[in-house]
C-alpha atoms as a PDB file:
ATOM      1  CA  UNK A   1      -0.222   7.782   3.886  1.00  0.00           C
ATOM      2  CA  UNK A   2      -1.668   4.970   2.052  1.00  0.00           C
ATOM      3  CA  UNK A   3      -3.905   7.270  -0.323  1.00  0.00           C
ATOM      4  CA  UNK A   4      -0.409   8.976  -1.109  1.00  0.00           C
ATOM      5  CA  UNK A   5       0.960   5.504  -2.314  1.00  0.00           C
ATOM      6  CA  UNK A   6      -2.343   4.517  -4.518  1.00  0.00           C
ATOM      7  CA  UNK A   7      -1.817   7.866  -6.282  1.00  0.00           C
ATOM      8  CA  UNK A   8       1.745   7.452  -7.166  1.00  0.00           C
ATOM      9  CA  UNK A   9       1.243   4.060  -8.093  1.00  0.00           C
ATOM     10  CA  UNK A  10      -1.535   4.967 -10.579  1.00  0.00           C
ATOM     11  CA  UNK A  11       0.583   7.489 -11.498  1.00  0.00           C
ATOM     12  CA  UNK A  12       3.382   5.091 -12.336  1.00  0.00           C
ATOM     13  CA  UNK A  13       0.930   2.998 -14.144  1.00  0.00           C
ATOM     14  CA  UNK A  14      -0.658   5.385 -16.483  1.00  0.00           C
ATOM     15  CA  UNK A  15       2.845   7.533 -17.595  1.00  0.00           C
ATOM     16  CA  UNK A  16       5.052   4.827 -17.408  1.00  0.00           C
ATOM     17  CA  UNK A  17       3.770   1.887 -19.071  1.00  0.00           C
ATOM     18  CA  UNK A  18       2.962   1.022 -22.950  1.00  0.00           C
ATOM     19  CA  UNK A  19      -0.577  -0.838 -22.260  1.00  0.00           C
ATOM     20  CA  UNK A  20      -1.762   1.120 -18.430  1.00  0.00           C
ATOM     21  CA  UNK A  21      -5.428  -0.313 -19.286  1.00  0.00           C
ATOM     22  CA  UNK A  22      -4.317  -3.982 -18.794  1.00  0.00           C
ATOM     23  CA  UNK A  23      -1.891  -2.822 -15.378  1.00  0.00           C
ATOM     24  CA  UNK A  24      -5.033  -0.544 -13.971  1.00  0.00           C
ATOM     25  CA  UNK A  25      -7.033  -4.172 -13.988  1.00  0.00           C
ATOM     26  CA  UNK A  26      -4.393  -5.901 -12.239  1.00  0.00           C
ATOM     27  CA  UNK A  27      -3.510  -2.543 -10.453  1.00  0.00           C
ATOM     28  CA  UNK A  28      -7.138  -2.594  -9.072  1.00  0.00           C
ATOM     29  CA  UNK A  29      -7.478  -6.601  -7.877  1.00  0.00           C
ATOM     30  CA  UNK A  30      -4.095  -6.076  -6.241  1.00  0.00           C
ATOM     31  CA  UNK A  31      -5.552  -2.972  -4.276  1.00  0.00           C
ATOM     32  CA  UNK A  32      -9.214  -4.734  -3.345  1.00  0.00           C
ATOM     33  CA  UNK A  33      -6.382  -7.702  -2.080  1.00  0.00           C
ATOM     34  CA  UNK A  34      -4.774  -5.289  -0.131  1.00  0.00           C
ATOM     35  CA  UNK A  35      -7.550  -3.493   1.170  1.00  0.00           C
ATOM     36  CA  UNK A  36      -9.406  -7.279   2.347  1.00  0.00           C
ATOM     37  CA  UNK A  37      -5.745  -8.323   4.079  1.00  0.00           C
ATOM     38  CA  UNK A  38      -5.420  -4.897   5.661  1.00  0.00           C
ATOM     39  CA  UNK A  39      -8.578  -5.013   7.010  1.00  0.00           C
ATOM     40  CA  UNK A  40      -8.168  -8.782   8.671  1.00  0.00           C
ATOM     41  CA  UNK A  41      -4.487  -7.809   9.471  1.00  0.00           C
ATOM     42  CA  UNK A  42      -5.817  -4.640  11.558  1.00  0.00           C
ATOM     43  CA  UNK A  43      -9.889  -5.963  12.429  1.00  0.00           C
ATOM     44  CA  UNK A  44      -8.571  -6.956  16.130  1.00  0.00           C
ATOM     45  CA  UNK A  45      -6.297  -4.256  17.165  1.00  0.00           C
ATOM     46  CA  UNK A  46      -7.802  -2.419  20.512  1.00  0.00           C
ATOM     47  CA  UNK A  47      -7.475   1.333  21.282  1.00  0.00           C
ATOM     48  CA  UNK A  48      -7.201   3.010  24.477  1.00  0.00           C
ATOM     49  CA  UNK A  49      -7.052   6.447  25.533  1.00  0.00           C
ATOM     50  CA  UNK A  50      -4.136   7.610  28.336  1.00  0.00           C
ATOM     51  CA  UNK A  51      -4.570  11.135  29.491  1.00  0.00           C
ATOM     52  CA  UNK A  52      -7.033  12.395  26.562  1.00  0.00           C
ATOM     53  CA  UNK A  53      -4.857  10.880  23.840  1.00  0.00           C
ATOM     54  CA  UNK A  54      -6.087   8.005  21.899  1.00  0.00           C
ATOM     55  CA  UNK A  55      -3.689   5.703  21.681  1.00  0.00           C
ATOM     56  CA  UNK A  56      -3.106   2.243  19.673  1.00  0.00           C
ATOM     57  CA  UNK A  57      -0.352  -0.092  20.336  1.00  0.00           C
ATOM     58  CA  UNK A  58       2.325   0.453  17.465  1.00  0.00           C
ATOM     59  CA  UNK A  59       3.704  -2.488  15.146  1.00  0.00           C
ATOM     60  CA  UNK A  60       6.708  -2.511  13.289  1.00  0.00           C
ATOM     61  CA  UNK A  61       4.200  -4.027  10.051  1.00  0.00           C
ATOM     62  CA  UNK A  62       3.555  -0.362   8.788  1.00  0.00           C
ATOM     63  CA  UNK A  63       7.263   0.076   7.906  1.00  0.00           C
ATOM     64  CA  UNK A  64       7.785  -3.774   6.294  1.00  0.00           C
ATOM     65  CA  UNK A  65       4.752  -3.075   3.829  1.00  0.00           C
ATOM     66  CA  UNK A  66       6.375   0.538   3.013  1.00  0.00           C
ATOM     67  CA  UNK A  67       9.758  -1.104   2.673  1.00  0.00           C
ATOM     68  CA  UNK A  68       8.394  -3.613   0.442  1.00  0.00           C
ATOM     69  CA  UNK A  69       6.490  -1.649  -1.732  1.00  0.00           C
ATOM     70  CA  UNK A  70       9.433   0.656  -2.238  1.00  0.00           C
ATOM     71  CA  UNK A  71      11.512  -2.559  -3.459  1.00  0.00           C
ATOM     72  CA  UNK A  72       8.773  -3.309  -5.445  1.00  0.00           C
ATOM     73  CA  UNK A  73       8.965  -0.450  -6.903  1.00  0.00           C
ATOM     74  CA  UNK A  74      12.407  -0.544  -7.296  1.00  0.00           C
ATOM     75  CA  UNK A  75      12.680  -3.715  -8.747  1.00  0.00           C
ATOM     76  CA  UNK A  76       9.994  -3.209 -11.876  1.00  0.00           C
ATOM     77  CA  UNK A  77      11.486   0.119 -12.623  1.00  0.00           C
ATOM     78  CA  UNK A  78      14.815  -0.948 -13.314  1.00  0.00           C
ATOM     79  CA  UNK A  79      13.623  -4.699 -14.811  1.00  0.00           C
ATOM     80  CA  UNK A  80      11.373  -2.416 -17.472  1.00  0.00           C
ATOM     81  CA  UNK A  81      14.578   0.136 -18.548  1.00  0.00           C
END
């Protein structure tokens, strides 16, 4: 799921902005951020496995980050129009 969001917002970037060489800089600090907070946000979390299944403890944190980048989203496209 998140490789679906990096393309769409590179898509974003490069049809729907006047300068996407500037926003692909930003566009790619913001995603090394991301990927360094991700990986200290999910380092610790333990996996088991219950009758052949592996299994990992859910977390309602998935669905906040989607939620927020959707409001992002949201937000910039109707502030640029």
């Amino acid at each position: 799921m998140p490789f679906i969001f990096v393309i769409w917002g590179l898509n974003t970037v490069v049809n729907k902005f006047a300068s996407p060489n500037t926003l692909l800089s930003f566009y790619l600090v913001a995603l090394i951020l991301g990927f360094l907070f991700s990986y200290l946000l999910y380092m610790r979390r333990s996996f088991y496995v219950e009758d052949g299944q592996l299994i990992q403890e859910g977390s309602a944190l998935p669905l906040v980050i989607m939620l927020t980048n959707f409001l992002v989203k949201y937000i910039f496209k109707h502030a640029v129009y």
